[in-house]
C-alpha atoms as a PDB file:
ATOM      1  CA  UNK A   1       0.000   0.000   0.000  1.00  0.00           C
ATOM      2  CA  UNK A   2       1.152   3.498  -1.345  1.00  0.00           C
ATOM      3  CA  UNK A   3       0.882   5.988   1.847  1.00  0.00           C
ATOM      4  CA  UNK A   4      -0.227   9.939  -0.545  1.00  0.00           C
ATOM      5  CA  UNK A   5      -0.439  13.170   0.766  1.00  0.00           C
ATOM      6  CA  UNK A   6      -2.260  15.843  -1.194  1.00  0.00           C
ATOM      7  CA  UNK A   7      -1.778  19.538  -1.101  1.00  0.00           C
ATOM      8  CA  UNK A   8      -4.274  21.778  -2.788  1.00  0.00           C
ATOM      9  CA  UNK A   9      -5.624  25.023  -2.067  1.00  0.00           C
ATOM     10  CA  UNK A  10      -9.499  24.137  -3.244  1.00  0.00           C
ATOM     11  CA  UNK A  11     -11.150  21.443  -1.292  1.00  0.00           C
ATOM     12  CA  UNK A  12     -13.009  20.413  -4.213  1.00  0.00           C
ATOM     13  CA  UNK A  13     -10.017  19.509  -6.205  1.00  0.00           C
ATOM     14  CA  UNK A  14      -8.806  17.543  -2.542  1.00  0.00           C
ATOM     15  CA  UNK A  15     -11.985  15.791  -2.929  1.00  0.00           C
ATOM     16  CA  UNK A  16     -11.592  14.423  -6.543  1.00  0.00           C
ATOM     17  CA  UNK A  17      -8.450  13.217  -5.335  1.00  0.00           C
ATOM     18  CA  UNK A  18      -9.332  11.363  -2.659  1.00  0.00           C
ATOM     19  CA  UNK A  19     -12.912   9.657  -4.223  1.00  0.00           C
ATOM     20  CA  UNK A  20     -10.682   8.293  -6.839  1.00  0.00           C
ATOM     21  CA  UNK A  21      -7.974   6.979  -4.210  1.00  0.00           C
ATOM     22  CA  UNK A  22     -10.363   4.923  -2.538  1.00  0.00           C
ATOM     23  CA  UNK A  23     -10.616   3.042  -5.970  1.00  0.00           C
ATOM     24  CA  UNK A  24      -7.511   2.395  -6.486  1.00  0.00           C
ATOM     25  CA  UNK A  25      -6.509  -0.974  -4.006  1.00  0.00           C
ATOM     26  CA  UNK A  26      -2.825  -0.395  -3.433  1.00  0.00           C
ATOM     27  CA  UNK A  27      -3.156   3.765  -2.311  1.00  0.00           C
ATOM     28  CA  UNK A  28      -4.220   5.258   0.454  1.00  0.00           C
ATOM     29  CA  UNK A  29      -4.280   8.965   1.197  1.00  0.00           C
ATOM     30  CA  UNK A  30      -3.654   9.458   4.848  1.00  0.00           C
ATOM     31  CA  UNK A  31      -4.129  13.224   4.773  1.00  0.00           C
ATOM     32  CA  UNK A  32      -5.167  16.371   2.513  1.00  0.00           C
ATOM     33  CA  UNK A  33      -4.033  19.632   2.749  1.00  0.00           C
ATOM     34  CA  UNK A  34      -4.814  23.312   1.938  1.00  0.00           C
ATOM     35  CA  UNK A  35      -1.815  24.918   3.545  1.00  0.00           C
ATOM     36  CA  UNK A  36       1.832  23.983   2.855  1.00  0.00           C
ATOM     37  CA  UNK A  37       3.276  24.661   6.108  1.00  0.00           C
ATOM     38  CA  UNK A  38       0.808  21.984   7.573  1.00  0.00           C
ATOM     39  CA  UNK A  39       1.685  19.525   4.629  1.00  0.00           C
ATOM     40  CA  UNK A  40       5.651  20.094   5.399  1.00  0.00           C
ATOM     41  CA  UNK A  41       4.935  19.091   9.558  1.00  0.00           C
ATOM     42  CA  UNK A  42       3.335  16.295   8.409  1.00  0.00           C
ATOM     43  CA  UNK A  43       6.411  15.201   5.542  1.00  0.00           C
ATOM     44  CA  UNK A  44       8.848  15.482   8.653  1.00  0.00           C
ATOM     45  CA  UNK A  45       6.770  13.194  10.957  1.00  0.00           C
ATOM     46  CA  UNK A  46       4.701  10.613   8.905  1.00  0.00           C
ATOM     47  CA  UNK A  47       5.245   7.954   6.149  1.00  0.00           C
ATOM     48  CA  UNK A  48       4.711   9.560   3.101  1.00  0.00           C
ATOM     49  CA  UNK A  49       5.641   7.938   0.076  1.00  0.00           C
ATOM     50  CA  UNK A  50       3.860   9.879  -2.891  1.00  0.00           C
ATOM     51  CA  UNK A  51       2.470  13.432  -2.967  1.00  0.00           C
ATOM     52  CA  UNK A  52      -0.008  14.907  -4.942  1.00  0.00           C
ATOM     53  CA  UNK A  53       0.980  18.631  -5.508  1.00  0.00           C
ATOM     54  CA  UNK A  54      -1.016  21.517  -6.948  1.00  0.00           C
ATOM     55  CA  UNK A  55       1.094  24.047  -8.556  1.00  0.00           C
ATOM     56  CA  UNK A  56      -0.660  27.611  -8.279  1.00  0.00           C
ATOM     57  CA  UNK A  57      -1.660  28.029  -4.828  1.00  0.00           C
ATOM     58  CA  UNK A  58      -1.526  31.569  -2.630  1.00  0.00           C
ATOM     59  CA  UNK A  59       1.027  31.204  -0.527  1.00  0.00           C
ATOM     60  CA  UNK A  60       3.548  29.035  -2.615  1.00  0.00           C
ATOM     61  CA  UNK A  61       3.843  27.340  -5.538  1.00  0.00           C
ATOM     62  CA  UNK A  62       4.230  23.943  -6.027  1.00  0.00           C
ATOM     63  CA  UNK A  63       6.787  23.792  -8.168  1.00  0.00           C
ATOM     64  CA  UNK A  64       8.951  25.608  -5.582  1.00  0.00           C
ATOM     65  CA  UNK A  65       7.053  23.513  -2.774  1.00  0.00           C
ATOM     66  CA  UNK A  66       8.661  20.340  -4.395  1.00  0.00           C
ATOM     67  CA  UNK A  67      11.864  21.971  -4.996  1.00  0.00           C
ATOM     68  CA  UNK A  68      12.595  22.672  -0.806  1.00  0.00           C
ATOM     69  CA  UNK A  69      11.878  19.315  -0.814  1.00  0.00           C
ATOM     70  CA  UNK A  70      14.062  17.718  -2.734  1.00  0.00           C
ATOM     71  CA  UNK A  71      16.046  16.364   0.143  1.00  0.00           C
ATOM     72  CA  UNK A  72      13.416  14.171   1.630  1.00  0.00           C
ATOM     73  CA  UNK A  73      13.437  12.230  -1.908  1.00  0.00           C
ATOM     74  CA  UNK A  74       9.840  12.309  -1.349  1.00  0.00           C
ATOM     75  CA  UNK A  75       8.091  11.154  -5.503  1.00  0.00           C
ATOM     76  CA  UNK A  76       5.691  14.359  -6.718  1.00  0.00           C
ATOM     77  CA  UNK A  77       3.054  13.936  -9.138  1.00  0.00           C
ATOM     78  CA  UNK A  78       1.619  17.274  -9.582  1.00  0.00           C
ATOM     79  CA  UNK A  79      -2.087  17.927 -10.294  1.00  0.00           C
ATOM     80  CA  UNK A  80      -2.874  21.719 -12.105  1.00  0.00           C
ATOM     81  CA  UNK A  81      -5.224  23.265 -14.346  1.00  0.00           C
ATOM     82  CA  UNK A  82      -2.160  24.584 -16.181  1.00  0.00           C
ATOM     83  CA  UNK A  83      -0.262  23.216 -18.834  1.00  0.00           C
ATOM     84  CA  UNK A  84       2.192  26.049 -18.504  1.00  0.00           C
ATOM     85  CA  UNK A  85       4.610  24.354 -15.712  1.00  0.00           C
ATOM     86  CA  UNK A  86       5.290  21.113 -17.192  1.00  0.00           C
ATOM     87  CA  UNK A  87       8.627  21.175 -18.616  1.00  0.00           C
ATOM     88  CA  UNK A  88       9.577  22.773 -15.196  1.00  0.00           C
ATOM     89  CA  UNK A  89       7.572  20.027 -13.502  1.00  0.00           C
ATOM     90  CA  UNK A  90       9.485  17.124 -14.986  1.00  0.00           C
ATOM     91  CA  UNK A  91      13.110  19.063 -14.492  1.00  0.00           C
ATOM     92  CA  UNK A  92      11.827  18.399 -11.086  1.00  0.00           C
ATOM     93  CA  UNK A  93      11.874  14.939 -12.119  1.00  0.00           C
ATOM     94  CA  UNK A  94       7.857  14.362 -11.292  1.00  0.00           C
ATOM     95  CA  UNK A  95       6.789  11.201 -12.150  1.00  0.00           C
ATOM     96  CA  UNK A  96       3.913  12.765 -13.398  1.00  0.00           C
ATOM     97  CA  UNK A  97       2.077  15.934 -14.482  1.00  0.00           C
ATOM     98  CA  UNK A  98      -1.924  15.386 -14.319  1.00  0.00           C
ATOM     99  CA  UNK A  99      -4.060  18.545 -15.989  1.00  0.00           C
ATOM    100  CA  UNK A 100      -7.496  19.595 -14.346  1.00  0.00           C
ATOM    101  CA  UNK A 101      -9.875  18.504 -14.654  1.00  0.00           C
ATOM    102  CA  UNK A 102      -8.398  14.618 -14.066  1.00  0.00           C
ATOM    103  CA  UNK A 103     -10.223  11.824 -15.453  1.00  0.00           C
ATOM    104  CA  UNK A 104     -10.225   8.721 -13.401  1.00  0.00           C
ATOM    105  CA  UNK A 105      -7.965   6.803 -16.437  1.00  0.00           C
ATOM    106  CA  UNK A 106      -5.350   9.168 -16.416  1.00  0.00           C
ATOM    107  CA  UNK A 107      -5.199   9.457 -12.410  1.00  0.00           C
ATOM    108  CA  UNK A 108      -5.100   5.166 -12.174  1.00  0.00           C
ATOM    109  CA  UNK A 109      -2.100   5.302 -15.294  1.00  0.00           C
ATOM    110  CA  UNK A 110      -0.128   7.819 -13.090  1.00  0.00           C
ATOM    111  CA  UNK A 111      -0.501   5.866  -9.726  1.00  0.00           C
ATOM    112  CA  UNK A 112       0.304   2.536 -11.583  1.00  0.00           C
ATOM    113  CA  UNK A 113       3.531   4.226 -12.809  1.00  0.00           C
ATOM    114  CA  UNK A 114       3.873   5.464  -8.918  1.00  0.00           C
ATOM    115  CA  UNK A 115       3.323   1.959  -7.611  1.00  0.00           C
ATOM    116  CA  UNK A 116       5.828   0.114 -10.434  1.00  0.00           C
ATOM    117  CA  UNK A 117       8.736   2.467  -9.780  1.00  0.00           C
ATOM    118  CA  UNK A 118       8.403   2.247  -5.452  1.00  0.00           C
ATOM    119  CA  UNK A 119       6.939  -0.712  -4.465  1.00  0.00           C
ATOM    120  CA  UNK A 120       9.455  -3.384  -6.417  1.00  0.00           C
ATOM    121  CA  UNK A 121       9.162  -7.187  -5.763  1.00  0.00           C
ATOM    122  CA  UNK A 122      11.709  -9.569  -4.348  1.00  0.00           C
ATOM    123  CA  UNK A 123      12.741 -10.858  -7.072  1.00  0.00           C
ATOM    124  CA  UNK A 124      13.909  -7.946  -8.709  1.00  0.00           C
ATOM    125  CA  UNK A 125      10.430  -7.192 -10.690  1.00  0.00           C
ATOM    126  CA  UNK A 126       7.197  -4.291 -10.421  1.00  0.00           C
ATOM    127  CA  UNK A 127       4.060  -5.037 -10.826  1.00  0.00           C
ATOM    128  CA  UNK A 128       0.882  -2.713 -11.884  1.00  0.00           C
ATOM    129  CA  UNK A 129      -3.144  -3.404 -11.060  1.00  0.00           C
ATOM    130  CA  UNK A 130      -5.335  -2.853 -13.736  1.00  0.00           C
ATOM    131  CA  UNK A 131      -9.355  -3.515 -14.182  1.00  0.00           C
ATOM    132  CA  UNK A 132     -10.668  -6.826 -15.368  1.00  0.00           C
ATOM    133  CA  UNK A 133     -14.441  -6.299 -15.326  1.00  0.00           C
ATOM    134  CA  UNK A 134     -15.207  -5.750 -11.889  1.00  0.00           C
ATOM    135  CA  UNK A 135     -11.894  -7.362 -10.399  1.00  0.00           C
ATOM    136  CA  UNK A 136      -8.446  -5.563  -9.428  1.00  0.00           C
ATOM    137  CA  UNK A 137      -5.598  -7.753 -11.040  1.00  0.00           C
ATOM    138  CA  UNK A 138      -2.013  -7.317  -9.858  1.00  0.00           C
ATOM    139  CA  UNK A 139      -0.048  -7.232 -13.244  1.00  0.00           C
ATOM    140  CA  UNK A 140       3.488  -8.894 -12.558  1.00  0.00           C
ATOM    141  CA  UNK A 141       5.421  -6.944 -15.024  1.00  0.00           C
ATOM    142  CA  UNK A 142       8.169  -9.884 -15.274  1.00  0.00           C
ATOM    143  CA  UNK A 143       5.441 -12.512 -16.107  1.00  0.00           C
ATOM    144  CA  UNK A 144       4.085 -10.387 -18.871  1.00  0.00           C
ATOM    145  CA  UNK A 145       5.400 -11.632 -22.693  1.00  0.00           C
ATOM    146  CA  UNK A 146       3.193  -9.063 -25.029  1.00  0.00           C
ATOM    147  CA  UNK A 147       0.633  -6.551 -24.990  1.00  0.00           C
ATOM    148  CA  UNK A 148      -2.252  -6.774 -27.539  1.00  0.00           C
ATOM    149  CA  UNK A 149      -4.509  -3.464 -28.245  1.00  0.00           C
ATOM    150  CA  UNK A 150      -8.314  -4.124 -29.902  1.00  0.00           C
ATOM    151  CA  UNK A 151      -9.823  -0.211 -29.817  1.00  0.00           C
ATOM    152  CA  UNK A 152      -9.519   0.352 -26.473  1.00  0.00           C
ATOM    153  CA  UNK A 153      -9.052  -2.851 -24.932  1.00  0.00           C
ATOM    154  CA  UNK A 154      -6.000  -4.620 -23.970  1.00  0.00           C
ATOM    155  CA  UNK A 155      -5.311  -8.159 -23.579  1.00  0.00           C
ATOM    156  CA  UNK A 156      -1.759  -8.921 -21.496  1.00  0.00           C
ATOM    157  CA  UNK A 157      -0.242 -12.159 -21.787  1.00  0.00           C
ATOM    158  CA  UNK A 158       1.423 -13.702 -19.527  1.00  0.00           C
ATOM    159  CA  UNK A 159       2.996 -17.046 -19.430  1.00  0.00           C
ATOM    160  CA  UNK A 160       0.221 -18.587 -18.018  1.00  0.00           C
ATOM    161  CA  UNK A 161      -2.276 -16.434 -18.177  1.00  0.00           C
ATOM    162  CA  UNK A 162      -4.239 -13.482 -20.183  1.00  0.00           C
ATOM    163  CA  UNK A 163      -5.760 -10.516 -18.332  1.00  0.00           C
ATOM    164  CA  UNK A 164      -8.036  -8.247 -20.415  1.00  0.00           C
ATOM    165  CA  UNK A 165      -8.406  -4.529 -19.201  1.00  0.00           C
ATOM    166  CA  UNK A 166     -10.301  -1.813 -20.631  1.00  0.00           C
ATOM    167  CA  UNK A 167      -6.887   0.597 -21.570  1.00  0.00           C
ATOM    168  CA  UNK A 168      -5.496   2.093 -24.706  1.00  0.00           C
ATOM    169  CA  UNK A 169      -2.344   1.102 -25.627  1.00  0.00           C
ATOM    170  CA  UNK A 170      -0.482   4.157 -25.653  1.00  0.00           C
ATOM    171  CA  UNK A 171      -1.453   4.817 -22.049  1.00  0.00           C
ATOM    172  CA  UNK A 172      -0.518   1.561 -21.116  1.00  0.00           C
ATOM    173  CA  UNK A 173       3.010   2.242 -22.396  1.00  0.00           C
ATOM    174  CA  UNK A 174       3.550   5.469 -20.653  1.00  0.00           C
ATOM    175  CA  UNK A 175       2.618   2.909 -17.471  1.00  0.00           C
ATOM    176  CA  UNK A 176       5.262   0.477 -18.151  1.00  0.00           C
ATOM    177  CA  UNK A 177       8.598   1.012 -17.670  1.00  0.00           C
ATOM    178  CA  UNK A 178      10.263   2.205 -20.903  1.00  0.00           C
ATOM    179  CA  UNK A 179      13.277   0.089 -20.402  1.00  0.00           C
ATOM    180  CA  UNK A 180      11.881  -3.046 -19.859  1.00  0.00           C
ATOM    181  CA  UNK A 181       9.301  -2.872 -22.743  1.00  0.00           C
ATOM    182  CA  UNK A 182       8.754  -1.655 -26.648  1.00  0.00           C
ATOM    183  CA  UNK A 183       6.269  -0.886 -29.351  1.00  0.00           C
ATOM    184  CA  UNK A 184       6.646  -3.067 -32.349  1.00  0.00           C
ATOM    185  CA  UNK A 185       3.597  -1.979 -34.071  1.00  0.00           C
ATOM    186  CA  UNK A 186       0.515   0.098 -33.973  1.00  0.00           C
ATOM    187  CA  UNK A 187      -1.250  -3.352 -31.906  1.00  0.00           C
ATOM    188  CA  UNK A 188       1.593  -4.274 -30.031  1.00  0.00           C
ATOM    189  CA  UNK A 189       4.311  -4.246 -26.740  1.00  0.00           C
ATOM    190  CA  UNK A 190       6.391  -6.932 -26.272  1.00  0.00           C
ATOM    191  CA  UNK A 191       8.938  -7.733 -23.070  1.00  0.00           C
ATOM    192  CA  UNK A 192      11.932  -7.017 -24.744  1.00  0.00           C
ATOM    193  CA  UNK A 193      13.957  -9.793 -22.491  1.00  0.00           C
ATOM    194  CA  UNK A 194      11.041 -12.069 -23.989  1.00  0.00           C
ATOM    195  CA  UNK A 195      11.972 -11.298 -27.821  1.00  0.00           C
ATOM    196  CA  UNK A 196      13.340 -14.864 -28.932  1.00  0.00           C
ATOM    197  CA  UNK A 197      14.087 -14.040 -32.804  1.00  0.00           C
ATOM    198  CA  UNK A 198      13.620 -10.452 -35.326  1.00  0.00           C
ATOM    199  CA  UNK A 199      12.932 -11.469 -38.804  1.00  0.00           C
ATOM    200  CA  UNK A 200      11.810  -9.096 -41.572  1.00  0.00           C
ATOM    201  CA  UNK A 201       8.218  -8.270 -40.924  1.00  0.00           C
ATOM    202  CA  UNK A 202       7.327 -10.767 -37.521  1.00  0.00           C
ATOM    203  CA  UNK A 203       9.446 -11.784 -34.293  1.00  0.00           C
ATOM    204  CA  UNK A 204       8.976 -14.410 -31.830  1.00  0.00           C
ATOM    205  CA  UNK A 205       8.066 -13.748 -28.398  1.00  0.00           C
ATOM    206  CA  UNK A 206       7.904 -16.948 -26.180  1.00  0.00           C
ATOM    207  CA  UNK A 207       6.547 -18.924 -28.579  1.00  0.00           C
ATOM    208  CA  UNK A 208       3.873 -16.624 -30.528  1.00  0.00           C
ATOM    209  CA  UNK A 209       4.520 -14.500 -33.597  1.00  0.00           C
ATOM    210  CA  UNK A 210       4.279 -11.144 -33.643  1.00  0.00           C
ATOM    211  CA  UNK A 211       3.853  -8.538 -36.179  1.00  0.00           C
ATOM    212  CA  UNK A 212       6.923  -6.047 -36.781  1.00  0.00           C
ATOM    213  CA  UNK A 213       6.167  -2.782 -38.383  1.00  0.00           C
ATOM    214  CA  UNK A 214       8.772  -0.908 -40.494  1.00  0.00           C
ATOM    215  CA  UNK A 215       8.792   2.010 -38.619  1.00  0.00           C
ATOM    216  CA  UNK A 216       9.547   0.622 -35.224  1.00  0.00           C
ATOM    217  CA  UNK A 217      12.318  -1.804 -36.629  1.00  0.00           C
ATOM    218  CA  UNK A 218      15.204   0.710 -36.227  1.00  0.00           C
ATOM    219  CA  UNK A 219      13.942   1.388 -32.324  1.00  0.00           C
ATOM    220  CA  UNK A 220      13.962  -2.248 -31.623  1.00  0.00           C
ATOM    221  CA  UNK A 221      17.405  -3.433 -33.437  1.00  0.00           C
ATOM    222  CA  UNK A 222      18.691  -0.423 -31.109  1.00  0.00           C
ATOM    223  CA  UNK A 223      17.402  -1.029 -27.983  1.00  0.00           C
ATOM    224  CA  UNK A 224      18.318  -4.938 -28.334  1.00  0.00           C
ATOM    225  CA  UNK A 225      21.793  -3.754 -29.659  1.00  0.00           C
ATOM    226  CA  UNK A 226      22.142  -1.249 -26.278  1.00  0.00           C
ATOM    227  CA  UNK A 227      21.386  -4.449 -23.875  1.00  0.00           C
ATOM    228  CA  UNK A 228      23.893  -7.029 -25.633  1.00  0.00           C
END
């Protein structure tokens, strides 16, 4: 379980963030608040391991909230209604910048990319939780071989099992971690450590073929090339 903060100056927007916490099974906001000084006590006294961070507030900003911070190593993702700080916001190396109003999608992709980067397994690997039906299923990201996209669903095989969530694929891959996985055409992600043989248009991934489009050949043959 992920232990949040949030600091916002409108209640409202403290709301949103906490009705969509409580769906989410592996985060739990302990507090909310409107006043930075409060939310700083709190950072020196209490678990915190994620903070939700509004950037235009009256009596600081956030990006300079998360900057005086920067010693407690504490991960920001920063919620605004302003595009305008984002570059800024990732200098700050946020692991992610969520524009008001937030849809419940883009607030579950940004605390599944929260969860795979602090809470890794034993043996090395992350795992995510996505929605199958009415279920929570924890995604072990070592297990998984490919992703296949159908409109807007997914279906994430695994090698013994398939989970289908309702996700597009592009969001999916700004959830997984870019290292450890690749596009190889407009319907697919594969595991690149699960990438047996690259012919001409197809490679093998465990023991399934996969379609290879042109235009993400060069990207592939480079990342493979970068791990040898």
């Amino acid at each position: 379980m992920l232990e949040a903060i949030a600091l916002d100056d409108e209640p409202a927007a403290l709301e949103v963030i906490r009705r969509y916490a409580e769906k989410v099974p592996f985060l739990h906001v302990s507090q909310t608040f409107v006043s930075a000084t409060d939310a700083l006590a709190h950072l020196h006294t209490q678990r915190v391991d994620l903070i939700f961070l509004d950037i235009q507030m009256p009596d600081v900003l956030g990006t300079d909230f998360a900057r005086s911070i920067l010693p407690l190593q504490k991960p920001v993702i920063f919620t605004t209604a302003f595009a305008d700080y984002a570059v800024e916001g990732f200098t700050l190396q946020a692991l992610d910048y969520l524009l008001k109003p937030i849809e419940f999608g883009r607030f579950l992709q940004a605390c599944n990319r929260a969860y795979a980067q602090l809470k890794p397994q034993g043996d090395g690997s992350a795992s995510i939780f996505v929605k199958d039906g009415y279920d929570w299923m924890r995604v072990n990201l070592n297990e998984v071989l490919y992703i296949q996209s159908d409109t807007n669903l997914l279906f994430i095989h695994e090698q013994n099992r398939q989970v289908t969530t309702r996700m597009t694929i592009a969001d999916m891959l700004a959830t997984l971690p870019a290292d450890q996985f690749i596009r190889v055409h407009k319907s697919y992600i594969v595991a690149l450590k699960a990438i047996r043989k690259i012919e001409r248009h197809q490679l093998t991934v465990g023991n399934v073929t996969i379609p290879l489009a042109g235009s993400y050949r060069d990207t592939l043959e480079q990342r493979l090339l970068r791990k040898l």
